[in-house]
N, C-alpha and C. Protein backbone atom coordinates (compact mmCIF):
# COMPACT_ATOMS: atom_id res chain seq x y z
N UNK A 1 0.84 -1.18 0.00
CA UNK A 1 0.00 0.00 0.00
C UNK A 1 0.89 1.25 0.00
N UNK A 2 0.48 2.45 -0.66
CA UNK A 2 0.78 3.73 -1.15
C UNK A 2 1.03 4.13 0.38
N UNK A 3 2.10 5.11 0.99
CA UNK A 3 2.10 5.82 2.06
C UNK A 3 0.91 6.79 1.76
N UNK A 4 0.55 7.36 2.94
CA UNK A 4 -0.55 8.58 2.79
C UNK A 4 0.16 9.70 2.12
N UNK A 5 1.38 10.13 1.88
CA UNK A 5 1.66 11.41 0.95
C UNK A 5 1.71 11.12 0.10
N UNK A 6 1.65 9.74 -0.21
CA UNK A 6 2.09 9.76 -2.15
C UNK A 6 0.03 9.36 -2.89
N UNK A 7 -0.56 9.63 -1.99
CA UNK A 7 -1.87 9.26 -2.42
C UNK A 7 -2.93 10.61 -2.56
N UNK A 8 -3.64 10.57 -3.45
CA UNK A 8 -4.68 11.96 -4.10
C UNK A 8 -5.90 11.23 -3.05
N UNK A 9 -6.00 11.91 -2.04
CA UNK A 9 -7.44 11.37 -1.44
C UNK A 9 -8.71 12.55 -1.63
N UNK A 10 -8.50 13.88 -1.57
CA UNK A 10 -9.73 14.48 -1.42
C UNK A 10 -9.68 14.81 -2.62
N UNK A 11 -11.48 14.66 -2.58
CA UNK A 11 -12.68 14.90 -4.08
C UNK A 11 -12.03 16.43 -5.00
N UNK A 12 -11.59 17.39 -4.38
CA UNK A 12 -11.24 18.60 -4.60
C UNK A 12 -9.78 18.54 -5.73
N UNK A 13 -9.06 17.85 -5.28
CA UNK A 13 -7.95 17.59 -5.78
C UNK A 13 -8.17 16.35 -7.32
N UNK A 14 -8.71 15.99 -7.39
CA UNK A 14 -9.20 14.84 -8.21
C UNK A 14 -10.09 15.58 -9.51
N UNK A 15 -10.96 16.72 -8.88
CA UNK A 15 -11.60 17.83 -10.15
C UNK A 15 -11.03 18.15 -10.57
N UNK A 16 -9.68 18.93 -9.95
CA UNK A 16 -8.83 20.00 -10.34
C UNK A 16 -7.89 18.99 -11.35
N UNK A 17 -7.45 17.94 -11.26
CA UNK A 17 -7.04 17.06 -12.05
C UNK A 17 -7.55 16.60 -13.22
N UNK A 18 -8.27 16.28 -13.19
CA UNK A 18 -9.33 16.16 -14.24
C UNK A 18 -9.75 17.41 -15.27
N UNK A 19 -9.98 18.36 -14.55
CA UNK A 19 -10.68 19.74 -15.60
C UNK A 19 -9.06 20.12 -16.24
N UNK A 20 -7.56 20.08 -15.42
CA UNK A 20 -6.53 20.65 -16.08
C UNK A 20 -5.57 19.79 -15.99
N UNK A 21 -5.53 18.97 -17.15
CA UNK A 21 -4.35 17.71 -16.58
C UNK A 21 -4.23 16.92 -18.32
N UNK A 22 -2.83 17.02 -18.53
CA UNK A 22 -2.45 16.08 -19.50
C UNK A 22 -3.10 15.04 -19.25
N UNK A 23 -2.93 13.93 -20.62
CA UNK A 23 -3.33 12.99 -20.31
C UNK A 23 -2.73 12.05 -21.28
N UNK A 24 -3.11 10.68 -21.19
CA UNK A 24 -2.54 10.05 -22.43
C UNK A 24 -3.63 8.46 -22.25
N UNK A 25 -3.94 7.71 -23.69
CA UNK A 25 -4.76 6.63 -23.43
C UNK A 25 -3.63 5.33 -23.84
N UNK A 26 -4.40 5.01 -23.05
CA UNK A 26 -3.68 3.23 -23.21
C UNK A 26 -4.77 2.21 -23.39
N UNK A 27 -4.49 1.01 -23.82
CA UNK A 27 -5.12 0.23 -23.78
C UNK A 27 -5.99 -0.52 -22.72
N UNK A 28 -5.77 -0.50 -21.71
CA UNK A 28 -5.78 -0.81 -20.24
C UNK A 28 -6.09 0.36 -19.01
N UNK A 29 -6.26 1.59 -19.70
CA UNK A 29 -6.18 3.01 -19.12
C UNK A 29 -5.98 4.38 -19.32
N UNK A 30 -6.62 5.42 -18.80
CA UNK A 30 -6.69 6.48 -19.26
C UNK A 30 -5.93 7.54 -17.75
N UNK A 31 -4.36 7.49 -18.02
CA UNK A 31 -3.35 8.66 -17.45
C UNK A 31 -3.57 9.61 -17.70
N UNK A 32 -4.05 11.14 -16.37
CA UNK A 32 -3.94 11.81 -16.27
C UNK A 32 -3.58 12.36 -15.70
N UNK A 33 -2.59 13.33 -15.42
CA UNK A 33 -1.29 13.99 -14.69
C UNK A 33 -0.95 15.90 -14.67
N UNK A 34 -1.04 15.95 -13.83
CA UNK A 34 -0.46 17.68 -13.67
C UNK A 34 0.37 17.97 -12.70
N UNK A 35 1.08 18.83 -13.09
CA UNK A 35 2.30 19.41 -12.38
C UNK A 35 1.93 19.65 -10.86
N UNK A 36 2.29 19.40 -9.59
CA UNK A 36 1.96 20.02 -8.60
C UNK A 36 3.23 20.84 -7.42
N UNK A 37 2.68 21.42 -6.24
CA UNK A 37 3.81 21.73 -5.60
C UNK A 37 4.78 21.50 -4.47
N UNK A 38 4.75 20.08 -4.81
CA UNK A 38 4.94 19.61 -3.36
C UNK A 38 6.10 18.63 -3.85
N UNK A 39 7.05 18.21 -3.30
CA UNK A 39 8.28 17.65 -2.99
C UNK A 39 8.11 15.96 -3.52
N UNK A 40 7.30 15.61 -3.77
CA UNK A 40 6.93 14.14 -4.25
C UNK A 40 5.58 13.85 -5.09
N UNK A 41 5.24 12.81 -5.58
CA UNK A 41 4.57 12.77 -6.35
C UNK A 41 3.50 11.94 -5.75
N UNK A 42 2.20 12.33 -5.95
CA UNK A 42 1.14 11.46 -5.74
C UNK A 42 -0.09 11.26 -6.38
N UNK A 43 -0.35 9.86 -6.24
CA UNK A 43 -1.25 9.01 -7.50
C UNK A 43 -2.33 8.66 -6.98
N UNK A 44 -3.54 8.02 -7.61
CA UNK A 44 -4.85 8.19 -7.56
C UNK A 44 -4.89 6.96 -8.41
N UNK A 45 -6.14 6.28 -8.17
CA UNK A 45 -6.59 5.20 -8.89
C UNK A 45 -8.50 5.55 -9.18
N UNK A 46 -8.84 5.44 -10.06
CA UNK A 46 -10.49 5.28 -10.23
C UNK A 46 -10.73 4.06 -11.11
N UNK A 47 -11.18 3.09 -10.22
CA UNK A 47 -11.78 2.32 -10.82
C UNK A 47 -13.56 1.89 -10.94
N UNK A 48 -14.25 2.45 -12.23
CA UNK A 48 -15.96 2.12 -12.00
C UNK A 48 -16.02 0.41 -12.25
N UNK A 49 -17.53 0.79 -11.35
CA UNK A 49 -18.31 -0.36 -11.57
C UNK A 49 -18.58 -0.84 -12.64
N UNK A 50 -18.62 0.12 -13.73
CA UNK A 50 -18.71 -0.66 -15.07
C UNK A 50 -17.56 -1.54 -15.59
N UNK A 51 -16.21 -1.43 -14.78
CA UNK A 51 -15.25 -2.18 -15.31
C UNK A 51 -15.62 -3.44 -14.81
N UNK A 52 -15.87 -3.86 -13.89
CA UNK A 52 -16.67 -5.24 -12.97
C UNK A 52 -17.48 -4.91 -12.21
N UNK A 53 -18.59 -6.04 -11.95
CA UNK A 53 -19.76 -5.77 -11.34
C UNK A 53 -19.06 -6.29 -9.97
N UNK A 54 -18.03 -6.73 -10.00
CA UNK A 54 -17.45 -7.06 -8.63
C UNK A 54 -16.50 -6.81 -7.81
N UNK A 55 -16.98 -6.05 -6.29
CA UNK A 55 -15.66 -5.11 -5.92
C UNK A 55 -14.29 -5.93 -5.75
N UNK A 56 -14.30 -6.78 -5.72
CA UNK A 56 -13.21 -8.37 -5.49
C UNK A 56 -12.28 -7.67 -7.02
N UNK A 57 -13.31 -8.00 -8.05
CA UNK A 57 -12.89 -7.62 -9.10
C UNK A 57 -11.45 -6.29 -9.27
N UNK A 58 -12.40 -5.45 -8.51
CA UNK A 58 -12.14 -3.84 -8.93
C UNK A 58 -10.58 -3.53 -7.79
N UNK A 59 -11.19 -4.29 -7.01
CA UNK A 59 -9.95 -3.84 -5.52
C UNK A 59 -8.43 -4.61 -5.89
N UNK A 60 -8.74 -5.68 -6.87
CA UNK A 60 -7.62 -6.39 -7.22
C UNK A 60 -6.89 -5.84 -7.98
N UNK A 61 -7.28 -5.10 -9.40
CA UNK A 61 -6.57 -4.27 -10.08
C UNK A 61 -5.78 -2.93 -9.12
N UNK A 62 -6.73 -2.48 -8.48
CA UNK A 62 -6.16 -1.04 -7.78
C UNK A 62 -4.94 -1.19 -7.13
N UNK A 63 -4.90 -2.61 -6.28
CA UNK A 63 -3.94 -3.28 -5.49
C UNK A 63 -3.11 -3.42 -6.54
N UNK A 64 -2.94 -3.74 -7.31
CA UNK A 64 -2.06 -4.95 -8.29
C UNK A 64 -0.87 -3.33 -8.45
N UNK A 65 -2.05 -2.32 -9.03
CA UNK A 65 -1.61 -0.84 -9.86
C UNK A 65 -0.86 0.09 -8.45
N UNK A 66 -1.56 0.17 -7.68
CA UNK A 66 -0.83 0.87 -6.20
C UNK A 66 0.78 -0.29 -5.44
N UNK A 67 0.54 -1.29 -6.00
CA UNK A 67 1.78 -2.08 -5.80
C UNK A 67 3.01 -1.70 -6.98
N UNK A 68 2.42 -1.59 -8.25
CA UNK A 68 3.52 -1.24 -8.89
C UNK A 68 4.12 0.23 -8.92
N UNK A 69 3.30 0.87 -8.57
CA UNK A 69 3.74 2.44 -8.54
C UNK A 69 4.75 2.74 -6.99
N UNK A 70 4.20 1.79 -5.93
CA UNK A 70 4.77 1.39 -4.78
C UNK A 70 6.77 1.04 -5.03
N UNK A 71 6.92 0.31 -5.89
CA UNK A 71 7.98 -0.57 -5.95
C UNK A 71 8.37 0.29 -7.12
N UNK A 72 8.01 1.24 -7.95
CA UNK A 72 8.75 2.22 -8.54
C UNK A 72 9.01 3.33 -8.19
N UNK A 73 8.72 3.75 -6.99
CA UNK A 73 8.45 5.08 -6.48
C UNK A 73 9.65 5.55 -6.57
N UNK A 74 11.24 5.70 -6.55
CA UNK A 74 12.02 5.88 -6.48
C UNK A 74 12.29 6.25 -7.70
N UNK A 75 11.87 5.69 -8.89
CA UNK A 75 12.29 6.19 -10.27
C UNK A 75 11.26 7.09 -10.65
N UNK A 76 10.09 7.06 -10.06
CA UNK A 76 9.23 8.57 -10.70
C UNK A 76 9.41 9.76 -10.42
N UNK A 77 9.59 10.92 -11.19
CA UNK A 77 9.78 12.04 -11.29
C UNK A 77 9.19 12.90 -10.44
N UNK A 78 8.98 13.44 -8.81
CA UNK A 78 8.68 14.23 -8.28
C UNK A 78 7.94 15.39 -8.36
N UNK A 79 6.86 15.66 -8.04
CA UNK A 79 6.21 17.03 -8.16
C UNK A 79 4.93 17.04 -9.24
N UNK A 80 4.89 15.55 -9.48
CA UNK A 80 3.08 15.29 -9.90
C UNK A 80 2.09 14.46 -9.67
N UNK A 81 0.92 15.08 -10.02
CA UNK A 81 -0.18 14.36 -9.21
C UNK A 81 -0.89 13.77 -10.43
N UNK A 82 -0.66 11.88 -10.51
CA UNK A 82 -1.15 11.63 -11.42
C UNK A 82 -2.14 10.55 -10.88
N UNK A 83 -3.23 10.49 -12.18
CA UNK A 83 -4.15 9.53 -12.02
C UNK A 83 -4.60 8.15 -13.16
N UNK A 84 -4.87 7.03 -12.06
CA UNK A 84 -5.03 6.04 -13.72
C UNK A 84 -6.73 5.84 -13.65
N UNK A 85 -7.00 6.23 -14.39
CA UNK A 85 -8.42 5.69 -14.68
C UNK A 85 -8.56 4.52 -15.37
N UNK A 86 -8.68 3.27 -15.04
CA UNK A 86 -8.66 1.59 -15.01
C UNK A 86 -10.22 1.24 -16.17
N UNK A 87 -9.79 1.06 -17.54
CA UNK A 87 -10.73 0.85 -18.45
C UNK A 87 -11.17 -1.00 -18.15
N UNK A 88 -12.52 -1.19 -18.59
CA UNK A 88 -12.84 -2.54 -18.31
C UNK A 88 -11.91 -3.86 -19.01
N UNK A 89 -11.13 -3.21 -20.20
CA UNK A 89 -9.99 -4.12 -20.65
C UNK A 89 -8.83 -4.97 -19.60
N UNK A 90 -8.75 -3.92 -18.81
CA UNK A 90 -7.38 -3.90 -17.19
C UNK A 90 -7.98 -5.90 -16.63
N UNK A 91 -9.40 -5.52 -16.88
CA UNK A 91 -10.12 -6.52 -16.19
C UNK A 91 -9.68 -8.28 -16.20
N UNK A 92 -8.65 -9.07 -15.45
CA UNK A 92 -8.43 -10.32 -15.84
C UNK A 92 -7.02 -9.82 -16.02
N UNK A 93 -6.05 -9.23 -16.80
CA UNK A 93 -5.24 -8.86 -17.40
C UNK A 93 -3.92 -9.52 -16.26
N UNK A 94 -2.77 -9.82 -16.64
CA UNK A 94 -1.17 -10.49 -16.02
C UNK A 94 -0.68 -9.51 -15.27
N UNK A 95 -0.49 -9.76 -14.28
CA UNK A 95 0.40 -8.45 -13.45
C UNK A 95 1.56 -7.79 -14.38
N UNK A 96 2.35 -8.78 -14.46
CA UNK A 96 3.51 -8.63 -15.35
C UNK A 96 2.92 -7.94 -16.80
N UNK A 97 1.72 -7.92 -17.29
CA UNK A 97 1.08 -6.57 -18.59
C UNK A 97 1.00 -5.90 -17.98
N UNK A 98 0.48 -5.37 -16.82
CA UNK A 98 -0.13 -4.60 -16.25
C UNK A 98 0.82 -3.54 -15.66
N UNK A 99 1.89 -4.39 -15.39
CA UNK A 99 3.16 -3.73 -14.80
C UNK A 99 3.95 -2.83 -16.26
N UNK A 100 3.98 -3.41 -17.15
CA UNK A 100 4.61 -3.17 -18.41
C UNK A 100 4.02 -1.78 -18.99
N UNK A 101 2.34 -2.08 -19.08
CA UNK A 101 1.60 -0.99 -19.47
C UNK A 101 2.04 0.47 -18.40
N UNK A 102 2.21 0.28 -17.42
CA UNK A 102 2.04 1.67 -16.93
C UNK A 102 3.50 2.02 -16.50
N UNK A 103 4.59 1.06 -16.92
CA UNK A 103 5.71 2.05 -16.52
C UNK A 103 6.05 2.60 -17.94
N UNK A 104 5.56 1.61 -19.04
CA UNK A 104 5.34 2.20 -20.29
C UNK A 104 4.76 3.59 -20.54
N UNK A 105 3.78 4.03 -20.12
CA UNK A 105 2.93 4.89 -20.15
C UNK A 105 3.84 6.06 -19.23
N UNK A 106 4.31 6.09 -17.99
CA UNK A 106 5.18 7.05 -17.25
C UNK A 106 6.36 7.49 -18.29
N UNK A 107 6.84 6.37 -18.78
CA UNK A 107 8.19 6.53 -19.40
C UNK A 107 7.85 7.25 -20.57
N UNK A 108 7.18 7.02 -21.22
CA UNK A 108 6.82 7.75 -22.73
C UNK A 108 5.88 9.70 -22.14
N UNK A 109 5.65 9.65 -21.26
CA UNK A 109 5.66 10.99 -21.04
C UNK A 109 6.43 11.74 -19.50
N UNK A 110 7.79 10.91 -19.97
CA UNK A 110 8.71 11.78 -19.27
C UNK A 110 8.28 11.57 -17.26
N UNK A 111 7.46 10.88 -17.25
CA UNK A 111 7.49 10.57 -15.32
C UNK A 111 7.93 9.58 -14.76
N UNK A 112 8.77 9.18 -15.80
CA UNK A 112 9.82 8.06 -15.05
C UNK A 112 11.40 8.12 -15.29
């Protein structure tokens, strides 16, 4: 699990992300990221119900995705607040893709 500073918890912070925030699509997910001002970087997960009707389902990906950002934290680039929005594809998917897809996705826009 994510320490509490490296995590986007309030609703406020998550708009402001959303209305002004690069972004980029993947197959497996939709990265969105903006610059912020604080000394480290912290991430956000949204996963809907439409991706599985089952929270078993939904909590497994988030885990799987907050573990890999966990065990990279040292190589990501400081001072943004990014978010993965988890498309119903993610759903079933190999840790080891899953892992691939999103350091893929950091690396190709410069946050890793």
């Amino acid at each position: 699990m994510l320490k509490k500073s490296y995590r986007i918890i309030k609703n406020k912070d998550f708009e402001i992300i959303f209305k002004k925030s690069g972004f980029l699509r993947n197959q497996l997910f939709l990265l969105r990221y903006k610059k912020n001002n604080l000394t480290n970087s912290r991430f956000g997960f949204v996963i809907s119900a439409k991706v599985s009707k089952k929270a078993v389902d939904r909590n497994k990906i988030r885990r799987r995705a907050s573990e890999i950002i966990r065990l990279n934290i040292d190589n990501i680039r400081s001072g943004f607040d990014i978010i993965f929005v988890i498309k119903k594809e993610a759903c079933g998917v190999e840790y080891s893709e899953l892992e691939n897809n999103i350091l893929n996705s950091l690396k190709e826009r410069n946050l890793l």
